[in-house]
N, C-alpha and C. Protein backbone atom coordinates (compact mmCIF):
# COMPACT_ATOMS: atom_id res chain seq x y z
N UNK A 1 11.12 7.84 -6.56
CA UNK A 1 10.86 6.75 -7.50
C UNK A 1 10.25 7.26 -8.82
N UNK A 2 9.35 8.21 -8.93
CA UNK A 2 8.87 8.69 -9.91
C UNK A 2 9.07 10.42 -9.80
N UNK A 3 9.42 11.10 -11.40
CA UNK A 3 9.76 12.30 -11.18
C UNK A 3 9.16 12.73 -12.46
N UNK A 4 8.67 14.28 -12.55
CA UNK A 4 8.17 15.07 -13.86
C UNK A 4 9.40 14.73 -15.28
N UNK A 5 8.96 14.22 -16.43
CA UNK A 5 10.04 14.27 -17.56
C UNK A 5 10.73 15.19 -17.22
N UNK A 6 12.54 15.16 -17.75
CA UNK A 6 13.51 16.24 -17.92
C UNK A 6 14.06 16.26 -19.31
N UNK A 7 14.47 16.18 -20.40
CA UNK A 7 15.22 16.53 -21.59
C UNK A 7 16.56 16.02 -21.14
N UNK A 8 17.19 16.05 -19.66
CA UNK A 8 18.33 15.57 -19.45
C UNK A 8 18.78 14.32 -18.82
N UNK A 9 16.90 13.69 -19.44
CA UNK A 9 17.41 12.02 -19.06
C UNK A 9 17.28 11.65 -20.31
N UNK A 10 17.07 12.24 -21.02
CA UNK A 10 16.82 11.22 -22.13
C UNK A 10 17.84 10.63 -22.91
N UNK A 11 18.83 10.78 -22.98
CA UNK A 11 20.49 10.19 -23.58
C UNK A 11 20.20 8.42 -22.78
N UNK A 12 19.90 8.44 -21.54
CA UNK A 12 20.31 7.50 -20.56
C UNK A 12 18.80 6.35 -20.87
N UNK A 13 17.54 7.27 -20.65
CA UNK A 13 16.26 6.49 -21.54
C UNK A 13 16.08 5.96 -22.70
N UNK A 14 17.24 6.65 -23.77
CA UNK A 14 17.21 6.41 -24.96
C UNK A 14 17.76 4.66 -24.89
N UNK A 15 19.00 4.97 -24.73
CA UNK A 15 19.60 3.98 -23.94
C UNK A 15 19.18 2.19 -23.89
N UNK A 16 18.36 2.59 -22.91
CA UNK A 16 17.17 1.44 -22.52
C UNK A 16 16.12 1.17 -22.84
N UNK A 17 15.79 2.33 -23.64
CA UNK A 17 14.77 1.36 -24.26
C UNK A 17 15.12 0.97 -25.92
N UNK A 18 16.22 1.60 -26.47
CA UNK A 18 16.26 0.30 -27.48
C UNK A 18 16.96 -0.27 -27.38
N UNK A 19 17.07 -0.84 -26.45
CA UNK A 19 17.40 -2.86 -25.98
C UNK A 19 16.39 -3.49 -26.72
N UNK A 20 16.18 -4.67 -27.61
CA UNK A 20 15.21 -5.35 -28.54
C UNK A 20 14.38 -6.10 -27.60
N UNK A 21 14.61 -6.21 -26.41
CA UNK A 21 14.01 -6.66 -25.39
C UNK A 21 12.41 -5.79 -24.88
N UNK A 22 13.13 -4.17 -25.50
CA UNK A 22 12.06 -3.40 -24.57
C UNK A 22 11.55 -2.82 -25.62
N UNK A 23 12.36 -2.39 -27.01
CA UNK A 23 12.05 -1.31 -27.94
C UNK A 23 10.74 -2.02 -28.59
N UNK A 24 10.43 -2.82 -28.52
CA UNK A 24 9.05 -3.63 -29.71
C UNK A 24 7.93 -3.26 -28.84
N UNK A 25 8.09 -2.58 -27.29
CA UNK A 25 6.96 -2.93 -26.87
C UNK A 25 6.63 -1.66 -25.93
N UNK A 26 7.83 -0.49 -26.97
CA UNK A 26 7.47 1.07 -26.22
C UNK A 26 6.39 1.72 -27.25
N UNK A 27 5.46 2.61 -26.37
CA UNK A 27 4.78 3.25 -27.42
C UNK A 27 4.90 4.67 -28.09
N UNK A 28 6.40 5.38 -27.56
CA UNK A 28 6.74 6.32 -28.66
C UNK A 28 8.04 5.97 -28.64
N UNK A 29 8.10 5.14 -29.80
CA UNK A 29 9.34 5.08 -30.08
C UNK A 29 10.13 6.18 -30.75
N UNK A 30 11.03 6.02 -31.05
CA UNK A 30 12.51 7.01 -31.44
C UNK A 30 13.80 6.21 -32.07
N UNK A 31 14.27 6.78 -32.93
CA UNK A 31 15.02 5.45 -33.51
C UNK A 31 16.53 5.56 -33.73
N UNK A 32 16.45 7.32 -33.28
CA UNK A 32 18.06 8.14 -32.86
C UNK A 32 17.24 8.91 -31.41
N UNK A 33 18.75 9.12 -30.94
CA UNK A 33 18.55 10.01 -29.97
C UNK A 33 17.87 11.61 -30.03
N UNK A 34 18.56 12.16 -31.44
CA UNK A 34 17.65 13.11 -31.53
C UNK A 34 16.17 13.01 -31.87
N UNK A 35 15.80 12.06 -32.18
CA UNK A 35 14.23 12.13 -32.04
C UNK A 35 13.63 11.87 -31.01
N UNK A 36 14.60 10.86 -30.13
CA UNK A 36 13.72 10.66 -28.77
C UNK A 36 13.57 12.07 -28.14
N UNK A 37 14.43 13.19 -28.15
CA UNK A 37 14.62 14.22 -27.86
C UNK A 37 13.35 15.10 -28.08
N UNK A 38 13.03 15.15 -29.52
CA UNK A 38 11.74 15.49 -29.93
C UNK A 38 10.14 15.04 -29.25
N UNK A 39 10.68 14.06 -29.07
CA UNK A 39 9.83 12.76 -28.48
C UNK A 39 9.32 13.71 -26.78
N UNK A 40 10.09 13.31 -26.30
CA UNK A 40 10.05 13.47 -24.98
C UNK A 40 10.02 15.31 -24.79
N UNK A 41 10.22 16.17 -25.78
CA UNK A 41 9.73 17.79 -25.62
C UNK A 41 8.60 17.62 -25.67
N UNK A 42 7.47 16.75 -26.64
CA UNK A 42 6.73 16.74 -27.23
C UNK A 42 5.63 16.32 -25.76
N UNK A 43 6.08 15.13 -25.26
CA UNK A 43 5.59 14.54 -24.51
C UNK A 43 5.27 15.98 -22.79
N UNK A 44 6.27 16.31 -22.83
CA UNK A 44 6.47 17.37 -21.60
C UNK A 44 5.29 18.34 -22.01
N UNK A 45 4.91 19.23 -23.13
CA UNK A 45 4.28 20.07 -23.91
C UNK A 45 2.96 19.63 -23.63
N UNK A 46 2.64 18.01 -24.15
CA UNK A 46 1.16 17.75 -24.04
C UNK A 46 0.42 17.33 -22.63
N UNK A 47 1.52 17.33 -21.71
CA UNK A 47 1.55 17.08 -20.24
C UNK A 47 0.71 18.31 -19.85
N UNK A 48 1.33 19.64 -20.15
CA UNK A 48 1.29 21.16 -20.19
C UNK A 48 -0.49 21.18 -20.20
N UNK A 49 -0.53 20.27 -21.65
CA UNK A 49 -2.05 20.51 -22.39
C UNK A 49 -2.83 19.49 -21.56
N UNK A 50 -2.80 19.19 -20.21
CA UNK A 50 -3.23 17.95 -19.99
C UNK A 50 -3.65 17.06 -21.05
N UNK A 51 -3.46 16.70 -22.22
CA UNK A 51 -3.50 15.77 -23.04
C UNK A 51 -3.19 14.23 -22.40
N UNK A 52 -1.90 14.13 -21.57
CA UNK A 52 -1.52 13.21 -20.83
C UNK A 52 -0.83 13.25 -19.96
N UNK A 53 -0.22 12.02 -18.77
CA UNK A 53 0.38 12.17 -17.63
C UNK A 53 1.65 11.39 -18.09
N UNK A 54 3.03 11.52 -17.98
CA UNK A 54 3.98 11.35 -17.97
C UNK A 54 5.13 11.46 -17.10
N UNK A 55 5.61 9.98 -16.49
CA UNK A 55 6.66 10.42 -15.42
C UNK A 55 7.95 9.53 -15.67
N UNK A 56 8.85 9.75 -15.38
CA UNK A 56 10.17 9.06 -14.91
C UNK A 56 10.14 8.48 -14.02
N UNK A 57 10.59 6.59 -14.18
CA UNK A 57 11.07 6.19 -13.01
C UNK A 57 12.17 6.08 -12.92
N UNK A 58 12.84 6.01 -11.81
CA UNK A 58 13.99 6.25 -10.91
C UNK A 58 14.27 4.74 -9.75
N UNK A 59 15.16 4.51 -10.37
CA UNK A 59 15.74 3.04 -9.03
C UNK A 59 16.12 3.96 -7.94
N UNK A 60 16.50 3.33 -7.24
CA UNK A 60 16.46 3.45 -5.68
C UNK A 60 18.41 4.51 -5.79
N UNK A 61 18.96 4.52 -6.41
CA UNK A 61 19.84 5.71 -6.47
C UNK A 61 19.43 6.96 -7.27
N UNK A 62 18.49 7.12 -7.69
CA UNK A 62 18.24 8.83 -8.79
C UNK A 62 18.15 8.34 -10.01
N UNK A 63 18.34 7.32 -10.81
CA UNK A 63 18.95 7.21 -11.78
C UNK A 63 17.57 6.71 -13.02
N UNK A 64 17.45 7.23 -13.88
CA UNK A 64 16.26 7.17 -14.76
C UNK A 64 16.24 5.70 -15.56
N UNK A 65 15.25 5.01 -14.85
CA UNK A 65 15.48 3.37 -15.54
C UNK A 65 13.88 3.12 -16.39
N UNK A 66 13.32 3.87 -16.76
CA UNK A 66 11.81 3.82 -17.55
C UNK A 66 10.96 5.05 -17.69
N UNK A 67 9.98 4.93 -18.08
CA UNK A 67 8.55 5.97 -18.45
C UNK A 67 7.54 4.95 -17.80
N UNK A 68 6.64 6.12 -16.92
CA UNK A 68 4.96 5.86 -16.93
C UNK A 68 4.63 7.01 -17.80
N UNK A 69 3.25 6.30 -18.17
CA UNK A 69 2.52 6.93 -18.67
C UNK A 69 0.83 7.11 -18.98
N UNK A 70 0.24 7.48 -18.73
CA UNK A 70 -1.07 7.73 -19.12
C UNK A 70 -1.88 8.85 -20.52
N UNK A 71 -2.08 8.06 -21.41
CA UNK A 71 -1.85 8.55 -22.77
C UNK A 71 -3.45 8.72 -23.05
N UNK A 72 -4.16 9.84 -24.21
CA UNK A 72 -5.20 9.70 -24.82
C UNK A 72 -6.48 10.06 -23.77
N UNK A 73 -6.19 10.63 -22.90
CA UNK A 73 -7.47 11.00 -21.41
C UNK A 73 -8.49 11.61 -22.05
N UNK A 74 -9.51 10.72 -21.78
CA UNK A 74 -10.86 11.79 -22.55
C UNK A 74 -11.75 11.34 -21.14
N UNK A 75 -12.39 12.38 -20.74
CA UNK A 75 -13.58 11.87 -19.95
C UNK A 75 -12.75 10.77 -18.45
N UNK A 76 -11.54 11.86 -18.19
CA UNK A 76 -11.06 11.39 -16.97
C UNK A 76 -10.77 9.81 -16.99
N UNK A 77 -10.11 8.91 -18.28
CA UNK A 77 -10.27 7.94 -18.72
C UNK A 77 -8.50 8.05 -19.37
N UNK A 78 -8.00 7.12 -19.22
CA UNK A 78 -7.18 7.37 -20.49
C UNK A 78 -5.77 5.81 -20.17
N UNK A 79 -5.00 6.13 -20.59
CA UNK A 79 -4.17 4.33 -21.55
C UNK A 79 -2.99 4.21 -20.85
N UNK A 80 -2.51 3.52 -19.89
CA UNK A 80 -1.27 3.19 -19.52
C UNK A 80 -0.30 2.85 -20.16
N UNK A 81 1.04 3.10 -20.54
CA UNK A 81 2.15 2.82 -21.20
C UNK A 81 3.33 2.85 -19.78
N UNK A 82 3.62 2.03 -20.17
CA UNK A 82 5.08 1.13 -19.17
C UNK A 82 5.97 0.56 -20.02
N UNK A 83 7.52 1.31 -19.58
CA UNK A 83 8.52 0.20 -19.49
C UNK A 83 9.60 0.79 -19.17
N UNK A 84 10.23 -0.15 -18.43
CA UNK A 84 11.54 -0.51 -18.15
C UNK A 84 12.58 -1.34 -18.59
N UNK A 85 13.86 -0.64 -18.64
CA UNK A 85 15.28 -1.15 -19.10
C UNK A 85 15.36 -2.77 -18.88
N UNK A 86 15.79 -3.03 -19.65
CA UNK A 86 15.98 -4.47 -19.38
C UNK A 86 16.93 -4.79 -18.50
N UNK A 87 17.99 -4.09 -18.21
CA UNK A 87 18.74 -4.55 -16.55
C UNK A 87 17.90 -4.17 -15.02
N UNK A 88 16.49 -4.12 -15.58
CA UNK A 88 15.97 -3.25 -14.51
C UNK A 88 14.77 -4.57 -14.38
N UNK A 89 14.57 -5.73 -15.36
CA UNK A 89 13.77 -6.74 -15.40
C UNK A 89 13.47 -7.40 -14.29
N UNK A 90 12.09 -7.60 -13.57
CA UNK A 90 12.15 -8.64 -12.52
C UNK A 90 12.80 -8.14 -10.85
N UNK A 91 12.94 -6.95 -10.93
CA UNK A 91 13.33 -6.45 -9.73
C UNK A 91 12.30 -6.04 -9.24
N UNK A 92 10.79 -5.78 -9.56
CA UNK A 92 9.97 -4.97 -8.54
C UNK A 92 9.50 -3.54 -8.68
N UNK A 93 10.21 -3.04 -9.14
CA UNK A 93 10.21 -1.58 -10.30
C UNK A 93 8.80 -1.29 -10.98
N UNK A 94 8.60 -2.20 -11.44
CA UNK A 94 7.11 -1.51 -12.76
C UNK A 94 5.72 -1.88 -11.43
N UNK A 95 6.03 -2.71 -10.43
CA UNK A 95 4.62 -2.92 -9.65
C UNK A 95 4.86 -1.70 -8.65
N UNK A 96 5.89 -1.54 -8.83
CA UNK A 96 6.09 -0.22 -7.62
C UNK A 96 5.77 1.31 -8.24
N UNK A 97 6.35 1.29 -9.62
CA UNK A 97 5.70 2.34 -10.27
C UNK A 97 4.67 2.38 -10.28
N UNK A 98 4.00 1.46 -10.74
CA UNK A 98 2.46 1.44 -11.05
C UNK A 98 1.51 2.06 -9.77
N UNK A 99 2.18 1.23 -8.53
CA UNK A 99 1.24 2.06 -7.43
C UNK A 99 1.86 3.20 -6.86
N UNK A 100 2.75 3.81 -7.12
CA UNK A 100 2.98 5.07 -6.83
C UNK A 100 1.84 6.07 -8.03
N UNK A 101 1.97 5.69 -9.30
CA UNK A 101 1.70 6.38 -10.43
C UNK A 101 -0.28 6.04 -10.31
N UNK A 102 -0.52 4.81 -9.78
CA UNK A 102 -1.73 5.38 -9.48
C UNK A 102 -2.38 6.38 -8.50
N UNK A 103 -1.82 5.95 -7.53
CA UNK A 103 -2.05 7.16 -6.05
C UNK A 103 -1.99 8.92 -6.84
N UNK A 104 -0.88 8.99 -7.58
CA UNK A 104 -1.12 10.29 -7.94
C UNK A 104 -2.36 10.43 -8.96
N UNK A 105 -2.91 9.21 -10.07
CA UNK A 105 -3.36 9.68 -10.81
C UNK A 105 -5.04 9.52 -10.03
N UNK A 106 -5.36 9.19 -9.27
CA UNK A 106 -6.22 8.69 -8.55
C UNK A 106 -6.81 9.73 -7.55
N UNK A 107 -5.58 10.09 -6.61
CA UNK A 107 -6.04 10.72 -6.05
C UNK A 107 -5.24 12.86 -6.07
N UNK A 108 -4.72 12.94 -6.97
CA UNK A 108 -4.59 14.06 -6.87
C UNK A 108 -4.57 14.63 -8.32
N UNK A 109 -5.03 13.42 -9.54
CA UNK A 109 -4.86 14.17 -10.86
C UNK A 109 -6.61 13.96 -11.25
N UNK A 110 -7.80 13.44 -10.54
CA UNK A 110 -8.53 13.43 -11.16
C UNK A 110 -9.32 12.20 -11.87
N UNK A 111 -8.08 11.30 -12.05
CA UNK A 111 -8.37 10.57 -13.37
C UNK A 111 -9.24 9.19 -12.66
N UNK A 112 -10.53 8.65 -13.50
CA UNK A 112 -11.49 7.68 -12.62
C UNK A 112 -11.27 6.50 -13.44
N UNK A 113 -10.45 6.18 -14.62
CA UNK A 113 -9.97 4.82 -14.94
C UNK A 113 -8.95 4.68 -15.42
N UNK A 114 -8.45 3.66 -15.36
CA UNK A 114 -6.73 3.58 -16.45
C UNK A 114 -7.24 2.34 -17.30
N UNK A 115 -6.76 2.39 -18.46
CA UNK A 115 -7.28 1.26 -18.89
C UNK A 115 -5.72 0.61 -19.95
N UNK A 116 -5.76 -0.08 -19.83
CA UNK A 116 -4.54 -0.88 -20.62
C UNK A 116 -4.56 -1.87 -21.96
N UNK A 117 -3.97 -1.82 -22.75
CA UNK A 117 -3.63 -2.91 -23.57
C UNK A 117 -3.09 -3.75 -24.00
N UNK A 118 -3.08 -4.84 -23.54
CA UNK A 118 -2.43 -5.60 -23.61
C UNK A 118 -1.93 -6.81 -24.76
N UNK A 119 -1.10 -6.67 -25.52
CA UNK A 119 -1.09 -7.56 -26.82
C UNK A 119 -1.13 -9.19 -26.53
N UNK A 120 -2.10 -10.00 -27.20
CA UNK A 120 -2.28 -11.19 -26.49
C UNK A 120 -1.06 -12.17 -26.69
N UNK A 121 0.00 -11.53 -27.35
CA UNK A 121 1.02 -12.35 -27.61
C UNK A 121 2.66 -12.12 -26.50
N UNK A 122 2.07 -10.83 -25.94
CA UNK A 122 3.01 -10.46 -24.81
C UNK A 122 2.97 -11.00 -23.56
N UNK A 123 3.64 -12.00 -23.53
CA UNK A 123 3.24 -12.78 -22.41
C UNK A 123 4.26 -12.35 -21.09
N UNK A 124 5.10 -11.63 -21.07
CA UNK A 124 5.55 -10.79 -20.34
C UNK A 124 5.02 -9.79 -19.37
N UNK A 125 4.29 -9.06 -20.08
CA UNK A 125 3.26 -7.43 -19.87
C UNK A 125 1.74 -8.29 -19.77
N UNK A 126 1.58 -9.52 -19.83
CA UNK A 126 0.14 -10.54 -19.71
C UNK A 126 0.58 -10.92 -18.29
N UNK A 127 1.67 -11.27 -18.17
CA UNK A 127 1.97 -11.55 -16.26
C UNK A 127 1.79 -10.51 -15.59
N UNK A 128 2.50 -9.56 -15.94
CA UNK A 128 2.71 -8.44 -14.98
C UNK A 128 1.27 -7.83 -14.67
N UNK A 129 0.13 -7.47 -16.03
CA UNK A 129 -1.09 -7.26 -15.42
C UNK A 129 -1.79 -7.94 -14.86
N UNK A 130 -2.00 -9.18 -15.01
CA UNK A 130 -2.29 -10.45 -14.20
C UNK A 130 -2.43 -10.18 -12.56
N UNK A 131 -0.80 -10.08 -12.79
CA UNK A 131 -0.59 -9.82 -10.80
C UNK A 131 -1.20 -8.61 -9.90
N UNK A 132 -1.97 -7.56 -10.79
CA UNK A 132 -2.68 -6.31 -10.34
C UNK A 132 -3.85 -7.17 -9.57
N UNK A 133 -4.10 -6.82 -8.51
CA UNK A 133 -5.60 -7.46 -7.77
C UNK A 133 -6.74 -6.24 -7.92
N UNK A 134 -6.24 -5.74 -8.12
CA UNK A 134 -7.34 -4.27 -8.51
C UNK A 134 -7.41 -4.44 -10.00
N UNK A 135 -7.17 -5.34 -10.88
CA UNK A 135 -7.57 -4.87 -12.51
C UNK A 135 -9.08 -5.72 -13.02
N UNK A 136 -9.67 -5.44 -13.85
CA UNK A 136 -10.61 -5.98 -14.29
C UNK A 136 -10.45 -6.71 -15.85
N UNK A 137 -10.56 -7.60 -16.78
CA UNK A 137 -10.53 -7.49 -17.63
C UNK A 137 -11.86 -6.65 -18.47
N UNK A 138 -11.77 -5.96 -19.33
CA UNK A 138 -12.63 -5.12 -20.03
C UNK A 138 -13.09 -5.10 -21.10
N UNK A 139 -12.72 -6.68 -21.71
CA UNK A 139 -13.50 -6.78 -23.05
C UNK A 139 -14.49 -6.70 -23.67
N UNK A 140 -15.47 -7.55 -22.77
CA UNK A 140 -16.96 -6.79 -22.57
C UNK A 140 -17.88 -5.68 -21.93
N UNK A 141 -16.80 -5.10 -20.84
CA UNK A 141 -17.84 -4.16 -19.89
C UNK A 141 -17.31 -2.16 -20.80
N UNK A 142 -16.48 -2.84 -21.61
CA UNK A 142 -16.12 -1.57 -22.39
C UNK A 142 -16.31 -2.02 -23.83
N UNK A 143 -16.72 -2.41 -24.45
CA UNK A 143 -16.82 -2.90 -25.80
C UNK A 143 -16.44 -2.06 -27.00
N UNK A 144 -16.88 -0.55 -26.26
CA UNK A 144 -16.30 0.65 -27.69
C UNK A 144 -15.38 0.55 -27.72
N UNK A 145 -14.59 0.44 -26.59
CA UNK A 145 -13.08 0.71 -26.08
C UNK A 145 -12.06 -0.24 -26.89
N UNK A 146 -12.94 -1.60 -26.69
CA UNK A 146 -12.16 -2.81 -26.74
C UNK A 146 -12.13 -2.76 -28.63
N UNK A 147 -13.42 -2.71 -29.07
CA UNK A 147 -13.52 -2.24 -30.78
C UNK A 147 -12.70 -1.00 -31.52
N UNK A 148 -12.54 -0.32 -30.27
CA UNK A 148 -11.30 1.02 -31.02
C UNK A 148 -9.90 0.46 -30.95
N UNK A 149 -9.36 -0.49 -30.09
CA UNK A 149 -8.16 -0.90 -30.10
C UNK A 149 -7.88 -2.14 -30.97
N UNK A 150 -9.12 -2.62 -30.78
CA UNK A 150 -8.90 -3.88 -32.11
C UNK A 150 -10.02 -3.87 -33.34
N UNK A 151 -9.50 -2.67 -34.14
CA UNK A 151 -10.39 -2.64 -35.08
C UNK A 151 -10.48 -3.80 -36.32
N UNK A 152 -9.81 -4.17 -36.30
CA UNK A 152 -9.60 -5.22 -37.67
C UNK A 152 -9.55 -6.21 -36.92
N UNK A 153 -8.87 -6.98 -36.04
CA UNK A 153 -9.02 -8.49 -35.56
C UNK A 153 -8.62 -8.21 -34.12
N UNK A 154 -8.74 -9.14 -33.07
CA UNK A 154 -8.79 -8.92 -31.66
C UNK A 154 -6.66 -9.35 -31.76
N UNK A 155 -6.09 -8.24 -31.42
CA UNK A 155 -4.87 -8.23 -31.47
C UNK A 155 -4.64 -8.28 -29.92
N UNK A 156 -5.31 -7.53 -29.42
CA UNK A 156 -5.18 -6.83 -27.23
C UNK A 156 -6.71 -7.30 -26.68
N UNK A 157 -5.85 -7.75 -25.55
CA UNK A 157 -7.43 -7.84 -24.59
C UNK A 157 -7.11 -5.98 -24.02
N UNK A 158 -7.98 -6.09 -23.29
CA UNK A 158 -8.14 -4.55 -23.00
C UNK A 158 -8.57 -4.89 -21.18
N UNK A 159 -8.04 -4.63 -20.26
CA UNK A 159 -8.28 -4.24 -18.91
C UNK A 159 -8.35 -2.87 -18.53
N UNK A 160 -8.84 -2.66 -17.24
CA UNK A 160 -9.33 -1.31 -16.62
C UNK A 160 -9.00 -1.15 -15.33
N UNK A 161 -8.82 -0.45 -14.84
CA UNK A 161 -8.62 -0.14 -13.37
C UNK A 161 -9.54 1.23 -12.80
N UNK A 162 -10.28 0.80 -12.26
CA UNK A 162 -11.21 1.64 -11.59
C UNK A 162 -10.90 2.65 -10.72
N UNK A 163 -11.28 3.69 -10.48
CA UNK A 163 -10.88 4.22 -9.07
C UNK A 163 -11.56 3.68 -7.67
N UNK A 164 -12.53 3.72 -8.42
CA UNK A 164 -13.57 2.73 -6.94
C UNK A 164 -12.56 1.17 -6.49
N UNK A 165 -12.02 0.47 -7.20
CA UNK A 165 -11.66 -0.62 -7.20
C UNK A 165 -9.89 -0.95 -6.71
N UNK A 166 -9.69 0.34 -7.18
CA UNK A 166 -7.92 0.49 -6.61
C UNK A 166 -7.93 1.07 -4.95
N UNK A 167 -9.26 2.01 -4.84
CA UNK A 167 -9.43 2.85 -3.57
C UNK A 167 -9.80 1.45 -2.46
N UNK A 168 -10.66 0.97 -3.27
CA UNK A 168 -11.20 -0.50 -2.31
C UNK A 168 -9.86 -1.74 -2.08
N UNK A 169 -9.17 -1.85 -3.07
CA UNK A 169 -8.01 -2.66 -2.71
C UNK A 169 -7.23 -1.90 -1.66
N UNK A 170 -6.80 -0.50 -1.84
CA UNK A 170 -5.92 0.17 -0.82
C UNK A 170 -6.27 0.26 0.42
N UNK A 171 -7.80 0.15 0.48
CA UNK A 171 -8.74 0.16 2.04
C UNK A 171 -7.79 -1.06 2.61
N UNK A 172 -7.61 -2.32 1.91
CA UNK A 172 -7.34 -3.46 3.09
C UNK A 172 -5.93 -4.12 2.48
N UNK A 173 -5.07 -3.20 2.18
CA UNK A 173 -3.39 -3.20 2.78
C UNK A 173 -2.76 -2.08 3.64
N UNK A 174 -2.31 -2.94 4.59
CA UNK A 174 -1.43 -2.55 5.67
C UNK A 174 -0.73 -1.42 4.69
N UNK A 175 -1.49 -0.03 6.09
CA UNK A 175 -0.64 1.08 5.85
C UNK A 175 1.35 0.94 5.66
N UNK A 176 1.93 -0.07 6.57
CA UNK A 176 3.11 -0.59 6.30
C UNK A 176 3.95 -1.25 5.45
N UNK A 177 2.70 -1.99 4.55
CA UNK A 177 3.23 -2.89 3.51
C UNK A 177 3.64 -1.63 2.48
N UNK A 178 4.12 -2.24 1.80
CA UNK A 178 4.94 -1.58 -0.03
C UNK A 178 4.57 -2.74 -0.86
N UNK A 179 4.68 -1.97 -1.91
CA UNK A 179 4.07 -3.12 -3.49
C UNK A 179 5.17 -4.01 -3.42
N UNK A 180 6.31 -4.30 -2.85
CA UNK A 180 6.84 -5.15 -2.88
C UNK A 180 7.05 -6.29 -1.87
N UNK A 181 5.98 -5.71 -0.88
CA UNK A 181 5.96 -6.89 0.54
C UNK A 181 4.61 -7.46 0.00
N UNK A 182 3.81 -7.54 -0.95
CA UNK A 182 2.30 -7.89 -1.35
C UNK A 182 3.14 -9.11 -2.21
N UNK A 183 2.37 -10.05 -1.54
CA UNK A 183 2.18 -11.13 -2.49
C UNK A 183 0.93 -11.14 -3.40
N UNK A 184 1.22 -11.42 -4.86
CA UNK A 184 -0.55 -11.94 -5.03
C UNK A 184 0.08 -12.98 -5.71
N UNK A 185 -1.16 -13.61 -5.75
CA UNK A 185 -1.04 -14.92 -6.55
C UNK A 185 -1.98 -15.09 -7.84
């Protein structure tokens, strides 16, 4: 489901994400293929530099349908970026990424928060974090955080995900369940 960037997905990533559906709401955009190209060397390189975590998701045949990402890590801290193709909408995909992509970043990369931004006008990417039972909102319990992302007017609320708080949600789901047998409400 999730795999290290390759250079030889990116024709197929390029692809999908500029669908106008997805392209307004990626955070390195590219506006030809050869720059996504640039894009995504660039991205592999600062991976290298632990600068950030970057992966490919993959539908259930091999096939490269989005980016995770964890961007800007300072102090074992750092920014989630998500998305997926728009034929890939509403299938289950980005909640399944998400908890695969935490387990690694959680428990084998180190990292003790993810924190997200969310534009208050995206009411799309406002559901989808919503449905996390492990997220916090973080407007106040991070305030620098929340003042560095909205420096001029409150554009993003800002949420967090703990490690204490994702480890404590994972304590009480069934070793059997998958992010896609979890209901939340």
């Amino acid at each position: 489901m999730l795999k290290m960037r390759e250079l030889h997905e990116v024709p197929v990533l390029y692809e999908l994400m500029t669908h106008p559906e997805v392209f307004p709401y990626v955070r390195q955009k590219a506006d030809t293929l050869d720059e996504f190209y640039f894009v995504t060397r660039q991205t592999i390189e600062s991976e290298q530099n632990r600068e950030l975590i970057s992966r490919t998701i993959l539908d259930e045949f091999g096939q490269p349908i989005g980016t995770i990402n964890l961007f800007d890590i300072e102090e074992n801290h750092g920014f989630l970026a998500t998305w997926i193709g728009k034929p890939y909408f509403g299938k289950g995909y980005n909640r399944e990424a998400k908890d695969m992509f935490f387990d690694e970043l959680f428990f084998t990369q180190g990292i003790d928060g993810i924190f997200m931004k969310v534009r208050k006008t995206n009411i799309r990417s406002m559901k989808a974090v919503l449905k996390l039972p492990y997220i916090a909102l973080a407007n106040e319990t991070y305030p620098e955080v929340f003042t560095k992302i909205n420096p001029d007017e409150e554009i993003y609320d800002l949420f967090v995900i703990s490690k204490e708080g994702y480890i404590s949600y994972k304590q009480f789901v069934p070793v059997e369940a998958t992010a896609s047998d979890i209901e939340v409400s």
